[in-house]
PDB file of N, CA and C in Angstrom:
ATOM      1  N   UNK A   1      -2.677 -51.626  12.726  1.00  0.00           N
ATOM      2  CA  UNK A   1      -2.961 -50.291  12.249  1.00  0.00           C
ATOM      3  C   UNK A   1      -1.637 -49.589  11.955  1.00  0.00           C
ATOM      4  N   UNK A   2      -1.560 -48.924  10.519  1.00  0.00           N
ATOM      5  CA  UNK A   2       0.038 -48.012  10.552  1.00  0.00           C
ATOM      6  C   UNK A   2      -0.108 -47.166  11.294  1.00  0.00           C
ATOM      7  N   UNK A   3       1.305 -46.700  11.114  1.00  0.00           N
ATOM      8  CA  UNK A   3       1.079 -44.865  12.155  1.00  0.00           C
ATOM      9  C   UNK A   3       0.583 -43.992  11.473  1.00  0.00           C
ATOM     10  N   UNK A   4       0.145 -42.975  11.996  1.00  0.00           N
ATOM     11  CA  UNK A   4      -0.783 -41.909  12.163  1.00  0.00           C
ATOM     12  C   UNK A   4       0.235 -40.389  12.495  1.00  0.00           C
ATOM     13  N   UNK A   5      -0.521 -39.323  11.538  1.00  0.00           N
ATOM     14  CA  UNK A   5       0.573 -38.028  11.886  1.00  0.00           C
ATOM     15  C   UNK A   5      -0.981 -37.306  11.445  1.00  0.00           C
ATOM     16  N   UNK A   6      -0.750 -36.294  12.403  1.00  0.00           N
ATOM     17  CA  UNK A   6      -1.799 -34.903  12.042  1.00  0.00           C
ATOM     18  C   UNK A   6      -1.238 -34.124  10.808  1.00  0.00           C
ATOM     19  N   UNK A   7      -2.063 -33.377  10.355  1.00  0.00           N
ATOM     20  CA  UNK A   7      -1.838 -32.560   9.079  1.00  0.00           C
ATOM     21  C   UNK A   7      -0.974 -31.654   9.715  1.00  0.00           C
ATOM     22  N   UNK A   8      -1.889 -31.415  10.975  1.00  0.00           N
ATOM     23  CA  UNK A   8      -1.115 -29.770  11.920  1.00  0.00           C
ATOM     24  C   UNK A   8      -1.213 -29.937  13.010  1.00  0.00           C
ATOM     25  N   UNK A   9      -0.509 -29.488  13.650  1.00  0.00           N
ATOM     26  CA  UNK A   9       0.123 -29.981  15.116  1.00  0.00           C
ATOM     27  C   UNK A   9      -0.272 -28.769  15.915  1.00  0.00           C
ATOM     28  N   UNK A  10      -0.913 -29.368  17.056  1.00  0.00           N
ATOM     29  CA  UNK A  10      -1.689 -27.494  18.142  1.00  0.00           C
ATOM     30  C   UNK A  10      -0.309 -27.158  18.222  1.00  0.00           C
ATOM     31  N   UNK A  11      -0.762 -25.641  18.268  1.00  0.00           N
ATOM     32  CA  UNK A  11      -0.127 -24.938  18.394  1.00  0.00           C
ATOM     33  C   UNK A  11       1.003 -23.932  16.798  1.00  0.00           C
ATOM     34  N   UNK A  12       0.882 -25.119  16.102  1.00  0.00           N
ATOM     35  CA  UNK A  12       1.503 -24.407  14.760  1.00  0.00           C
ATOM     36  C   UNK A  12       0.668 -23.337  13.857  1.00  0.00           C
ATOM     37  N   UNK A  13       1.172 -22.477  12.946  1.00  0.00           N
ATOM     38  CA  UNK A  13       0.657 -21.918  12.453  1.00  0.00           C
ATOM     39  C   UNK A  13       0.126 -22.798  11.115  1.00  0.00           C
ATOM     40  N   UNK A  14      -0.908 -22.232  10.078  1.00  0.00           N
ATOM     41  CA  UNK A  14      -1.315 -22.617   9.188  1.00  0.00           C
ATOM     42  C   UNK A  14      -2.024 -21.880   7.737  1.00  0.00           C
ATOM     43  N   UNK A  15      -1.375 -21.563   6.715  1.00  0.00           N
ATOM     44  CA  UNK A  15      -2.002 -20.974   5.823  1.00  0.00           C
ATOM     45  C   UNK A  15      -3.861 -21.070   5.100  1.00  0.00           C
ATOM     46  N   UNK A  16      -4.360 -20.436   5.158  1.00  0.00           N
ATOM     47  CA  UNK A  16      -5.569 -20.714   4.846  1.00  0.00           C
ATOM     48  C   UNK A  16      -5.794 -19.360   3.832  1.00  0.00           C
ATOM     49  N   UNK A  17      -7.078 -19.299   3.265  1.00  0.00           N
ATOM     50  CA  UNK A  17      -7.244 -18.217   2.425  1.00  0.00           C
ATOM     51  C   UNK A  17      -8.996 -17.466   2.716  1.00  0.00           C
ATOM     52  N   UNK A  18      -8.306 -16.363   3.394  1.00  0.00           N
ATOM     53  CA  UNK A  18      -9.111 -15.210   4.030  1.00  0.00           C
ATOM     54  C   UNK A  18     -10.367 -14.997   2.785  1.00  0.00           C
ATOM     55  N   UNK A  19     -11.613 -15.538   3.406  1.00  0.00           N
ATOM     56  CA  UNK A  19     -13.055 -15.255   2.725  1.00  0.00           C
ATOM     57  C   UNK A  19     -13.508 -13.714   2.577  1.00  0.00           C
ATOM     58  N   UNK A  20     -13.267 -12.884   3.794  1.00  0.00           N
ATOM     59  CA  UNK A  20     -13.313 -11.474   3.747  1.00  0.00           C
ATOM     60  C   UNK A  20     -11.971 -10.738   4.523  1.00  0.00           C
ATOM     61  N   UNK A  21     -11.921  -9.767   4.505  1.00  0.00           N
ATOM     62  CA  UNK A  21     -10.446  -8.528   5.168  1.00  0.00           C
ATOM     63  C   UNK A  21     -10.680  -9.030   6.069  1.00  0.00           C
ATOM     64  N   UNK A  22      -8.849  -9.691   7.114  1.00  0.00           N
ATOM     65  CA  UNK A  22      -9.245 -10.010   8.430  1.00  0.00           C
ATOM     66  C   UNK A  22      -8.194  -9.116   8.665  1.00  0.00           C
ATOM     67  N   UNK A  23      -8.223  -9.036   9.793  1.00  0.00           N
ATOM     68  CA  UNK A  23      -6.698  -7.606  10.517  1.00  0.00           C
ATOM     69  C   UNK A  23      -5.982  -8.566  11.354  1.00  0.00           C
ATOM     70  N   UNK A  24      -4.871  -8.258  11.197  1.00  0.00           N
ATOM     71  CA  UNK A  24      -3.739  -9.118  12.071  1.00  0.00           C
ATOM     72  C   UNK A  24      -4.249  -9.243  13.471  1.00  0.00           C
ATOM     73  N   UNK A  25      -3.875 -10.164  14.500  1.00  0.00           N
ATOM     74  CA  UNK A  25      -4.410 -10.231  15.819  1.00  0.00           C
ATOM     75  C   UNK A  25      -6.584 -10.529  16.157  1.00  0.00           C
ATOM     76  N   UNK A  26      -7.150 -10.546  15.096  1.00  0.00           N
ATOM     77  CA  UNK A  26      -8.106 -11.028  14.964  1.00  0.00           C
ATOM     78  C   UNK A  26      -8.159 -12.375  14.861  1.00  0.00           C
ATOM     79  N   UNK A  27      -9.442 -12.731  15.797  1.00  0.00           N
ATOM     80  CA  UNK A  27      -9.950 -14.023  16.142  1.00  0.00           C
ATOM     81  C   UNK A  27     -10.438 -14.324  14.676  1.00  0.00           C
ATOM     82  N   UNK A  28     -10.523 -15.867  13.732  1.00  0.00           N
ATOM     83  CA  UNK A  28     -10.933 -15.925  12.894  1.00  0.00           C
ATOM     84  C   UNK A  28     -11.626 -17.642  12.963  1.00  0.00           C
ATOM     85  N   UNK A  29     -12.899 -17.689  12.078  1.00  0.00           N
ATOM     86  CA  UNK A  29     -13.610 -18.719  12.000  1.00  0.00           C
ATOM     87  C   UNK A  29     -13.623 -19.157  10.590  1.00  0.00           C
ATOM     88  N   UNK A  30     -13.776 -20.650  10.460  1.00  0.00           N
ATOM     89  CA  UNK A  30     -13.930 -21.642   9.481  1.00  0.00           C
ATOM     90  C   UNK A  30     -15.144 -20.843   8.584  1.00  0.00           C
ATOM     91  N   UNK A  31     -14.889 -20.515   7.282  1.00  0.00           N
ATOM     92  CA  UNK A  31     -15.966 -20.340   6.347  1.00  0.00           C
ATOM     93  C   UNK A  31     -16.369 -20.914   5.191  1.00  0.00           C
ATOM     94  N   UNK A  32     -15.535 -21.462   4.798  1.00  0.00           N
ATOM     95  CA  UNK A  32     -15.421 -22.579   3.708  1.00  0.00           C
ATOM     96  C   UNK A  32     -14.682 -23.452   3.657  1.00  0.00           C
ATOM     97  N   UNK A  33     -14.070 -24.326   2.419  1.00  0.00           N
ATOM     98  CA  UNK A  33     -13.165 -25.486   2.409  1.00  0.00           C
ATOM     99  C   UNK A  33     -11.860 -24.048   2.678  1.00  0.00           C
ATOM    100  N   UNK A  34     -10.606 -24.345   3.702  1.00  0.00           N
ATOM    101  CA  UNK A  34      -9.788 -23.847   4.332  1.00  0.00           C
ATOM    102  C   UNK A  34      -9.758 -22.465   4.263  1.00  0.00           C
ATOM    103  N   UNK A  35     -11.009 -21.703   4.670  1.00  0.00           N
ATOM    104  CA  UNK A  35     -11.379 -20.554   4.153  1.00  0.00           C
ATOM    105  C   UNK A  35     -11.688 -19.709   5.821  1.00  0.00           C
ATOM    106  N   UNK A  36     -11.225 -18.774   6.357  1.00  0.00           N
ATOM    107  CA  UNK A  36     -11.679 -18.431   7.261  1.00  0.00           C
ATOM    108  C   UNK A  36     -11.855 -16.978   7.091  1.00  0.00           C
ATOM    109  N   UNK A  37     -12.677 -16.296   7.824  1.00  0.00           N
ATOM    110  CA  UNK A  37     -13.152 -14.926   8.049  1.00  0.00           C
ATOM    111  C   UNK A  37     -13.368 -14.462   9.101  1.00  0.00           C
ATOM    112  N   UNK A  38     -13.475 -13.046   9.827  1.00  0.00           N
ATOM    113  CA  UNK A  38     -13.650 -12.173  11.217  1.00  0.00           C
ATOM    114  C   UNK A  38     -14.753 -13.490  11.677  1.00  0.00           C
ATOM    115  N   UNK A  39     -14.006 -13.377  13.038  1.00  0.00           N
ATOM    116  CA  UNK A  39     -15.061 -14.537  14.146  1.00  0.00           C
ATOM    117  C   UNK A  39     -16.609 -13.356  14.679  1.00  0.00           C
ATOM    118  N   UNK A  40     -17.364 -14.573  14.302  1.00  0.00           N
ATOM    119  CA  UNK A  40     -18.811 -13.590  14.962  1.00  0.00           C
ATOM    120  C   UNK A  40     -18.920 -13.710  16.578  1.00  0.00           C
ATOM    121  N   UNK A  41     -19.742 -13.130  16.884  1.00  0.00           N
ATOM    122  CA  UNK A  41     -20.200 -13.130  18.392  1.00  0.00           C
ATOM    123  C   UNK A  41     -20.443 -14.749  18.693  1.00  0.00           C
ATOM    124  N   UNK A  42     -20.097 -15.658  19.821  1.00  0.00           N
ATOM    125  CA  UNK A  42     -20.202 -16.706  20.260  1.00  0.00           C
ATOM    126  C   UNK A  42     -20.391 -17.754  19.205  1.00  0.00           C
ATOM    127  N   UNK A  43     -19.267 -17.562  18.141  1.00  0.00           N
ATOM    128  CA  UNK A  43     -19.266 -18.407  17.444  1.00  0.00           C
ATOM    129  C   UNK A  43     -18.185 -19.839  17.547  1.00  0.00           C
ATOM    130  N   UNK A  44     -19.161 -20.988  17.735  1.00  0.00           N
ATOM    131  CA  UNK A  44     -18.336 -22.221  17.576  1.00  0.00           C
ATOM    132  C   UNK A  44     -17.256 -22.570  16.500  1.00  0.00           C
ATOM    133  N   UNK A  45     -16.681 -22.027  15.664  1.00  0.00           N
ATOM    134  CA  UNK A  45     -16.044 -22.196  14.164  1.00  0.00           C
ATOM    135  C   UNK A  45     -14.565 -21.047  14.588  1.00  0.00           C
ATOM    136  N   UNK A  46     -14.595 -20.375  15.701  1.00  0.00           N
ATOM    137  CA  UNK A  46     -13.485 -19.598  15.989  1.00  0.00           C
ATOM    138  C   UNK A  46     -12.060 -20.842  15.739  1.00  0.00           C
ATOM    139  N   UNK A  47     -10.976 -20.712  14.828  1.00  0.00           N
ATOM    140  CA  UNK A  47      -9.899 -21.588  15.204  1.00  0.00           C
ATOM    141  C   UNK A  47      -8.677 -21.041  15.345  1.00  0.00           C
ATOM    142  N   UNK A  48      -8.570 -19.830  15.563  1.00  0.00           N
ATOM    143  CA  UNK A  48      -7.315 -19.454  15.791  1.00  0.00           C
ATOM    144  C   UNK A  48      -7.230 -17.835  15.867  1.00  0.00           C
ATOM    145  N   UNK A  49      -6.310 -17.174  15.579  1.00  0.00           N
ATOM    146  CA  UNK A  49      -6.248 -15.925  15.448  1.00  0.00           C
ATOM    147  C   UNK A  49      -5.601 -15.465  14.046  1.00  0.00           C
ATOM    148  N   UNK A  50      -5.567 -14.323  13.208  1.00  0.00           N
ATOM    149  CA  UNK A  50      -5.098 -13.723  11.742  1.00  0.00           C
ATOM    150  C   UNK A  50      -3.938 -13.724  12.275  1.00  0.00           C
ATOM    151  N   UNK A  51      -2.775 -13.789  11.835  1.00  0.00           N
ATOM    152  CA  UNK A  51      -1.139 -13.988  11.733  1.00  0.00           C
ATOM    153  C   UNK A  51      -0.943 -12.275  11.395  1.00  0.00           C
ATOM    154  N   UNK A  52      -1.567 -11.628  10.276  1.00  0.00           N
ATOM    155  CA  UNK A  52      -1.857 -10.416   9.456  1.00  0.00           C
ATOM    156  C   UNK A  52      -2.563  -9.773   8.957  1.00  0.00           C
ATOM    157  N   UNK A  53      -2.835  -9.080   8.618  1.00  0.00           N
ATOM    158  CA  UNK A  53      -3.954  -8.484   7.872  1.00  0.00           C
ATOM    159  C   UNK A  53      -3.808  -9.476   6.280  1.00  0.00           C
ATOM    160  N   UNK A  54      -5.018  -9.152   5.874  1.00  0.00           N
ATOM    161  CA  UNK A  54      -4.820 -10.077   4.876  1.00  0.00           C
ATOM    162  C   UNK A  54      -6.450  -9.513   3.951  1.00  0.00           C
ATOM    163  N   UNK A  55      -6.466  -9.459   2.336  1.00  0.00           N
ATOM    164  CA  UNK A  55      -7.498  -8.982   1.552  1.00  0.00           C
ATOM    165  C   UNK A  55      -8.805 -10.223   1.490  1.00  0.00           C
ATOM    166  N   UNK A  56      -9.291 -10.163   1.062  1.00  0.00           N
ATOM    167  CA  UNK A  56     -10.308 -11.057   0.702  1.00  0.00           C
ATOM    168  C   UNK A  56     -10.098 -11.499  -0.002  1.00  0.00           C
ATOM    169  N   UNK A  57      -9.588 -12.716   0.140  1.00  0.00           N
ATOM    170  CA  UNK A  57      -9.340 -14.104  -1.061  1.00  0.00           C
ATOM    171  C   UNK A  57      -7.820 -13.845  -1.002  1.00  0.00           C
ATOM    172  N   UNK A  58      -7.086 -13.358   0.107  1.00  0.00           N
ATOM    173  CA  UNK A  58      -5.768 -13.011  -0.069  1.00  0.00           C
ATOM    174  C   UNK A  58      -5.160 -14.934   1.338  1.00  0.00           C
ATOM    175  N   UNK A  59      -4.056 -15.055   1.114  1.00  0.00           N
ATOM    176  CA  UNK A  59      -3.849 -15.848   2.155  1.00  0.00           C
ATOM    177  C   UNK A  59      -3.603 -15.283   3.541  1.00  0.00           C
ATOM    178  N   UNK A  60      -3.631 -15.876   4.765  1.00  0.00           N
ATOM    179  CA  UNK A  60      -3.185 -15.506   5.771  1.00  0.00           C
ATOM    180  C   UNK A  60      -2.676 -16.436   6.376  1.00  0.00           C
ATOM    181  N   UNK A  61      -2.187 -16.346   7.666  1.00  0.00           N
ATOM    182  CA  UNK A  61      -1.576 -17.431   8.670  1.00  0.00           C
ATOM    183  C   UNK A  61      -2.294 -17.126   9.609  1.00  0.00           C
ATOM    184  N   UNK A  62      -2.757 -18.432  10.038  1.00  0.00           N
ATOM    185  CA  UNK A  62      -3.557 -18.673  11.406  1.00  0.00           C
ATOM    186  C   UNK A  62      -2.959 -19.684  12.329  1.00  0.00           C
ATOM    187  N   UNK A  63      -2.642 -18.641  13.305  1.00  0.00           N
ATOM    188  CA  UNK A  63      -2.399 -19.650  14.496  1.00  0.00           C
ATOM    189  C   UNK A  63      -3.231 -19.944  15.573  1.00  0.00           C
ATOM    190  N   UNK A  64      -3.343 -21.303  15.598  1.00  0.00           N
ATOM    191  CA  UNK A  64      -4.547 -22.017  16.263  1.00  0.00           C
ATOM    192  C   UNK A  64      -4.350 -22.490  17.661  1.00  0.00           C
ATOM    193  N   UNK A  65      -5.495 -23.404  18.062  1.00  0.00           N
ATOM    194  CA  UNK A  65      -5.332 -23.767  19.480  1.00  0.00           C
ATOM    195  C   UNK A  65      -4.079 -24.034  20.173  1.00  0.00           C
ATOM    196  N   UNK A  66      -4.085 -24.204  21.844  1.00  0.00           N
ATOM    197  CA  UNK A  66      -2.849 -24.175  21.824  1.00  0.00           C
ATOM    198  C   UNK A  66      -1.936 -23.636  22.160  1.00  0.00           C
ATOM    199  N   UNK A  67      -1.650 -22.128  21.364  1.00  0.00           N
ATOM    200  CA  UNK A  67      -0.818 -21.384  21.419  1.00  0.00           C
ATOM    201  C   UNK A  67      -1.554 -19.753  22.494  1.00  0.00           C
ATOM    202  N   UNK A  68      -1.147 -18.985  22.689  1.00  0.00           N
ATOM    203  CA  UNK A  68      -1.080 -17.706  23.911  1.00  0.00           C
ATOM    204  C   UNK A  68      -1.287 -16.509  22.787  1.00  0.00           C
ATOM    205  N   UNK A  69      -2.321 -16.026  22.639  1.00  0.00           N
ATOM    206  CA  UNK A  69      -2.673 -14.964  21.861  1.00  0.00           C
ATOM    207  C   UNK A  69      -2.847 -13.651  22.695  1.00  0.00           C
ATOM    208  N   UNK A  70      -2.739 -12.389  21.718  1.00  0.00           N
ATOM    209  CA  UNK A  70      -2.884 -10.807  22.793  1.00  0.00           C
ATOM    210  C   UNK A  70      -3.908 -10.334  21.755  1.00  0.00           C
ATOM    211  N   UNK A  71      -5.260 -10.211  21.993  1.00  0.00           N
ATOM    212  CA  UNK A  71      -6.209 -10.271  21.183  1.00  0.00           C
ATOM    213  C   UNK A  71      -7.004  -8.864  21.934  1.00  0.00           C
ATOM    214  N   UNK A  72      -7.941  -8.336  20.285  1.00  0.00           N
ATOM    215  CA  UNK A  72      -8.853  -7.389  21.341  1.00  0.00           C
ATOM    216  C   UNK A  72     -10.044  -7.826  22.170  1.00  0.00           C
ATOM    217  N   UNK A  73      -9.856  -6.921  23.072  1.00  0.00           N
ATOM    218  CA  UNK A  73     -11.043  -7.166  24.072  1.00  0.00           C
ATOM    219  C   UNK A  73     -12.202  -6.461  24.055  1.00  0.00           C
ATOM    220  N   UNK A  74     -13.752  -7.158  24.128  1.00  0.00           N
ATOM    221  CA  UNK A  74     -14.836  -6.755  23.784  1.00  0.00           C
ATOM    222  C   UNK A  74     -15.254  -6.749  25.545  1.00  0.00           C
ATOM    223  N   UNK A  75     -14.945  -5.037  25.745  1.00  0.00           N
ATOM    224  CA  UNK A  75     -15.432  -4.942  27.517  1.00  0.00           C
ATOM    225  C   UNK A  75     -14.135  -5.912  28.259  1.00  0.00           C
ATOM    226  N   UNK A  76     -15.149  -5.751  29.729  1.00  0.00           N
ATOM    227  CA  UNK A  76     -13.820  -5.975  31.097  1.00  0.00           C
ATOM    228  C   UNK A  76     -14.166  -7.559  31.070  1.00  0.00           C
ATOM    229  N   UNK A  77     -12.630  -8.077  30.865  1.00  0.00           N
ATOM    230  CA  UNK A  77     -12.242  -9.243  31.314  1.00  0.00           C
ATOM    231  C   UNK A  77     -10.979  -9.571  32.292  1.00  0.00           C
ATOM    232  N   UNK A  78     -11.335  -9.921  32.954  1.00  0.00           N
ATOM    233  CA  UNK A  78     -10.170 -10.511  34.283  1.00  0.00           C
ATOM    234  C   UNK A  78      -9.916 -11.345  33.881  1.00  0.00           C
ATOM    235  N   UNK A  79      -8.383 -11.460  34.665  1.00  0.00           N
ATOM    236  CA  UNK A  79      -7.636 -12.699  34.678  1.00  0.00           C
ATOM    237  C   UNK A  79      -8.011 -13.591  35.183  1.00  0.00           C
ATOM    238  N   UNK A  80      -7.678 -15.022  34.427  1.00  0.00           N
ATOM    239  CA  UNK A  80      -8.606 -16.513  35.011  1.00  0.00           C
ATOM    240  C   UNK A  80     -10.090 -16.212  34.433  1.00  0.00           C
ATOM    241  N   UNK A  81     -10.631 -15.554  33.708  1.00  0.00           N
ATOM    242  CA  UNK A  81     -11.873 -15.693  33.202  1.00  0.00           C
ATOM    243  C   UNK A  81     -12.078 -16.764  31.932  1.00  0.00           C
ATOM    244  N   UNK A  82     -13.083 -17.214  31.786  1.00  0.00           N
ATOM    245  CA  UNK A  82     -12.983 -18.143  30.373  1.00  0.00           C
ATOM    246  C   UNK A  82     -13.304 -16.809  29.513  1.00  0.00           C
ATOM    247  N   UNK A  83     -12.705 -16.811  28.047  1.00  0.00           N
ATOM    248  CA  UNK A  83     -12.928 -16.090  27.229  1.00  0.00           C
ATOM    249  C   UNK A  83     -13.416 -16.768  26.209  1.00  0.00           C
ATOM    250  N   UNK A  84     -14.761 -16.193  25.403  1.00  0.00           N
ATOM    251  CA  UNK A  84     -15.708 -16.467  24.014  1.00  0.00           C
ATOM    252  C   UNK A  84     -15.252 -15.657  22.771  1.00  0.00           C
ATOM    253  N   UNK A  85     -15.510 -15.931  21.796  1.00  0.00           N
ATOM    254  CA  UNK A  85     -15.714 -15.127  20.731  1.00  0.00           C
ATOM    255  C   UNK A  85     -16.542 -14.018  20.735  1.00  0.00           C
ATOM    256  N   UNK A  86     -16.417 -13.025  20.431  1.00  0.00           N
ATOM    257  CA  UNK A  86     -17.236 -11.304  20.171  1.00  0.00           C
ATOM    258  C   UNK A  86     -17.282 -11.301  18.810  1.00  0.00           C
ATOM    259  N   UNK A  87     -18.020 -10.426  18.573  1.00  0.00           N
ATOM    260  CA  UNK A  87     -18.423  -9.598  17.624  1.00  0.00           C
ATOM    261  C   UNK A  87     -16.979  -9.031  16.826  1.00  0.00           C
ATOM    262  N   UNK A  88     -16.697  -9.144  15.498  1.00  0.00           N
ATOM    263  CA  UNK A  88     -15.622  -8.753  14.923  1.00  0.00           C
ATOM    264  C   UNK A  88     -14.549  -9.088  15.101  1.00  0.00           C
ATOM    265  N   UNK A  89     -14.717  -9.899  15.803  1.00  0.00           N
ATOM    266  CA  UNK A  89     -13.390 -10.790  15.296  1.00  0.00           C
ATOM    267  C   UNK A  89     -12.348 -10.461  17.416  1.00  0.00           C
ATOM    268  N   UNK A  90     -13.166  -9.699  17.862  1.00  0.00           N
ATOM    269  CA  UNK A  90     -12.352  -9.533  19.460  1.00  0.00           C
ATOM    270  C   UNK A  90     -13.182 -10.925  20.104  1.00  0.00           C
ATOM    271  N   UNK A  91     -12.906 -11.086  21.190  1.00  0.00           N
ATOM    272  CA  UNK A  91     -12.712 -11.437  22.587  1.00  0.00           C
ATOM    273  C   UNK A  91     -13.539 -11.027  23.600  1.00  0.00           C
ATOM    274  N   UNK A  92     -14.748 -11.799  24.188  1.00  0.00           N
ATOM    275  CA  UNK A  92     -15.515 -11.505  25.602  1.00  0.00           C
ATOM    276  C   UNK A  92     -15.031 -12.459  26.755  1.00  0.00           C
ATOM    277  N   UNK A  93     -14.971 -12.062  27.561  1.00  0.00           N
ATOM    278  CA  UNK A  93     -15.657 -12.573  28.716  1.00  0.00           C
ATOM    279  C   UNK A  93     -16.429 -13.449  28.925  1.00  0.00           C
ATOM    280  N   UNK A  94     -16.827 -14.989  29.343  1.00  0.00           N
ATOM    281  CA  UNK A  94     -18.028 -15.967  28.865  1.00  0.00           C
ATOM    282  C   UNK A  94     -18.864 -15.300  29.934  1.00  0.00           C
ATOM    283  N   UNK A  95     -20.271 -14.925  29.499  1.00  0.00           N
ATOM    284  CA  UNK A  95     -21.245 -14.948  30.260  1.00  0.00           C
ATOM    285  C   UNK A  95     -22.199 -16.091  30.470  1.00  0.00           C
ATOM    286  N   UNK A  96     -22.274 -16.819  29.565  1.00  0.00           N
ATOM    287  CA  UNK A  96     -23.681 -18.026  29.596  1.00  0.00           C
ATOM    288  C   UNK A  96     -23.253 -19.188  29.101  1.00  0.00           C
ATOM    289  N   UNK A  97     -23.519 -19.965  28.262  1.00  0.00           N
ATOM    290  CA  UNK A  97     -23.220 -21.072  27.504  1.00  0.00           C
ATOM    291  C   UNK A  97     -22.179 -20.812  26.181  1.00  0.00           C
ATOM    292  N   UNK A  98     -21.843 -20.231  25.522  1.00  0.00           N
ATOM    293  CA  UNK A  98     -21.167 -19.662  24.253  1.00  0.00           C
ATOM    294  C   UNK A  98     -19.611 -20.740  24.745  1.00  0.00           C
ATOM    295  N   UNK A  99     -19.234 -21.286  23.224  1.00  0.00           N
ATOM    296  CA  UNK A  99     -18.161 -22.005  23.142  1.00  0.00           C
ATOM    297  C   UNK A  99     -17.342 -21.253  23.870  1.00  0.00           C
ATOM    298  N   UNK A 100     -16.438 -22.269  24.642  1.00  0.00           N
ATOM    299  CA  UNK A 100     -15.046 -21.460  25.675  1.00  0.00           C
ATOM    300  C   UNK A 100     -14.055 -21.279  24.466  1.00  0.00           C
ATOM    301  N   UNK A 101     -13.620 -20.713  24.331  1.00  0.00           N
ATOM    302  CA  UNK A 101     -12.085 -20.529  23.518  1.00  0.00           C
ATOM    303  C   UNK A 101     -10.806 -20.895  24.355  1.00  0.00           C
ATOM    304  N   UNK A 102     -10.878 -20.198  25.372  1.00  0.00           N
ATOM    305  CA  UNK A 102      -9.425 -20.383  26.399  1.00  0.00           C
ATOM    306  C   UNK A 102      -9.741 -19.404  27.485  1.00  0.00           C
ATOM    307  N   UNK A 103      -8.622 -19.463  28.602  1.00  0.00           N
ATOM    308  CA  UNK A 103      -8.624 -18.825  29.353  1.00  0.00           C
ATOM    309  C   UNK A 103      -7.775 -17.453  29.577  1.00  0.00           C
ATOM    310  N   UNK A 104      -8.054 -16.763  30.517  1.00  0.00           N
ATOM    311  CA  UNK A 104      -7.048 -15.083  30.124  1.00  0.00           C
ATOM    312  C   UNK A 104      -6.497 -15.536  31.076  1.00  0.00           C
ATOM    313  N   UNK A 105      -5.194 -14.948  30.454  1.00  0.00           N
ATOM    314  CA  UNK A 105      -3.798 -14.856  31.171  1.00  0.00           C
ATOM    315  C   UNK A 105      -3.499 -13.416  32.368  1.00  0.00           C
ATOM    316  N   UNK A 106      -3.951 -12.655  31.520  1.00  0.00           N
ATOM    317  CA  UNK A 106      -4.048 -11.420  31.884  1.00  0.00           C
ATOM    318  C   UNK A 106      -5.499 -10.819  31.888  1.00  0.00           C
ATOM    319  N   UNK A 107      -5.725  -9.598  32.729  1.00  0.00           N
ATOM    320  CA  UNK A 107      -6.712  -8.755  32.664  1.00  0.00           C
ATOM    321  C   UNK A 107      -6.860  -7.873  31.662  1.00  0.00           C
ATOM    322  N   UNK A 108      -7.783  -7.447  30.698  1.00  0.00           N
ATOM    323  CA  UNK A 108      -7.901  -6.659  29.655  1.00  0.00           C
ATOM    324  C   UNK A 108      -7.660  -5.195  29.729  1.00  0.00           C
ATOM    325  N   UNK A 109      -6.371  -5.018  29.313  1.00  0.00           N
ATOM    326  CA  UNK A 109      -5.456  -3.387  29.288  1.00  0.00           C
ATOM    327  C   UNK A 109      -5.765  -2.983  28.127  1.00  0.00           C
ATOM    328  N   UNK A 110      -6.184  -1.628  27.747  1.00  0.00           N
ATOM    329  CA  UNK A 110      -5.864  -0.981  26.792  1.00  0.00           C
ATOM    330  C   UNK A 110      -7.006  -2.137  25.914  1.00  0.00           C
ATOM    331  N   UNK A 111      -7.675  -2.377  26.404  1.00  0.00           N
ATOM    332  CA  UNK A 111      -8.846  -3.023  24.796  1.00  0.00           C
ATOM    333  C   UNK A 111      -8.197  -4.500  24.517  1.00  0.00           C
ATOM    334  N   UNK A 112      -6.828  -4.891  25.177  1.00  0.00           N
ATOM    335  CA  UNK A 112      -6.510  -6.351  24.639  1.00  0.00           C
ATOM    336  C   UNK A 112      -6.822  -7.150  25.876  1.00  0.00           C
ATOM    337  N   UNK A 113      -6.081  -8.346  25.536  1.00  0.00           N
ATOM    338  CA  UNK A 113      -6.318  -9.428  26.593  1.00  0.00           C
ATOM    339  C   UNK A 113      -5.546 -10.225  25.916  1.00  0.00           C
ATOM    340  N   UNK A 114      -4.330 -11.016  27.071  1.00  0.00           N
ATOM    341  CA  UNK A 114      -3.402 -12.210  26.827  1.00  0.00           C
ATOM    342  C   UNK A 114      -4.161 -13.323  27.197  1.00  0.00           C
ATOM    343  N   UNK A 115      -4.717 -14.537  26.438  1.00  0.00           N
ATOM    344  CA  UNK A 115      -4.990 -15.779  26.974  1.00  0.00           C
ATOM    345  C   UNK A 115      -4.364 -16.581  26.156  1.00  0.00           C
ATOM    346  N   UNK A 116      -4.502 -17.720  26.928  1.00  0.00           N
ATOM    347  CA  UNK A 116      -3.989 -18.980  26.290  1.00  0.00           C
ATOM    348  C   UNK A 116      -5.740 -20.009  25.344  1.00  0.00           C
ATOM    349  N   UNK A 117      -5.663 -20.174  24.103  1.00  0.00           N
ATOM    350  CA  UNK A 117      -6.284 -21.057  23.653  1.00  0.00           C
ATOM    351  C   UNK A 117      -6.813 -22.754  23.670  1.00  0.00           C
ATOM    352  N   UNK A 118      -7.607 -22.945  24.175  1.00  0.00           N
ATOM    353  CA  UNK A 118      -7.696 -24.578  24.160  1.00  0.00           C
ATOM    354  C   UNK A 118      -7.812 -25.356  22.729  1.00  0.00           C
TER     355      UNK A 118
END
């Protein structure tokens, strides 16, 4: 078998082209061929976070699993909690079954939350 190299390596950033307005520090999900948009509530397709704000059909940078994001927070999350995807593109707390994203680093100040991404 030859060798083998990933396209993208966890943790790097990656250009993709924003399906609708995402805001910098927003969680964002797969919407088309390399197309991502605001992450919905407990959505499996979350891959990273917006690099920037960015227009619809404009490019952005997404940095993906992996890497330690300061994201908004949807309600009280403690530190060591698993954190899910919310509504608009923030950050819950896992209550039930909903894809894990990563874990918090920190407790949710001021509406954000530091975790690290799996």
């Amino acid at each position: 078998m030859g060798d083998y190299s990933p396209l993208f390596l966890p943790g790097k950033a990656i250009t993709m082209t924003a399906s609708a307005a995402v805001t910098g520090g927003q969680a964002v999900e797969v919407t088309g061929n390399m197309q991502v948009g605001p992450g919905a509530a407990a959505s499996a397709k979350i891959i990273g976070h917006a690099g920037y704000d960015a227009p619809s059909g404009g490019e952005v940078t997404v940095y993906g699993r992996g890497t330690v994001h300061e994201a908004p927070a949807s309600g009280t999350i403690t530190a060591g909690a698993s954190v899910v995807a919310a509504a608009t593109g923030k950050v819950a707390a896992a209550a039930g079954s909903e894809p894990v994203l990563g874990v918090a680093l920190t407790a949710a100040a001021s509406g954000r939350v530091l975790y690290m991404e799996f």
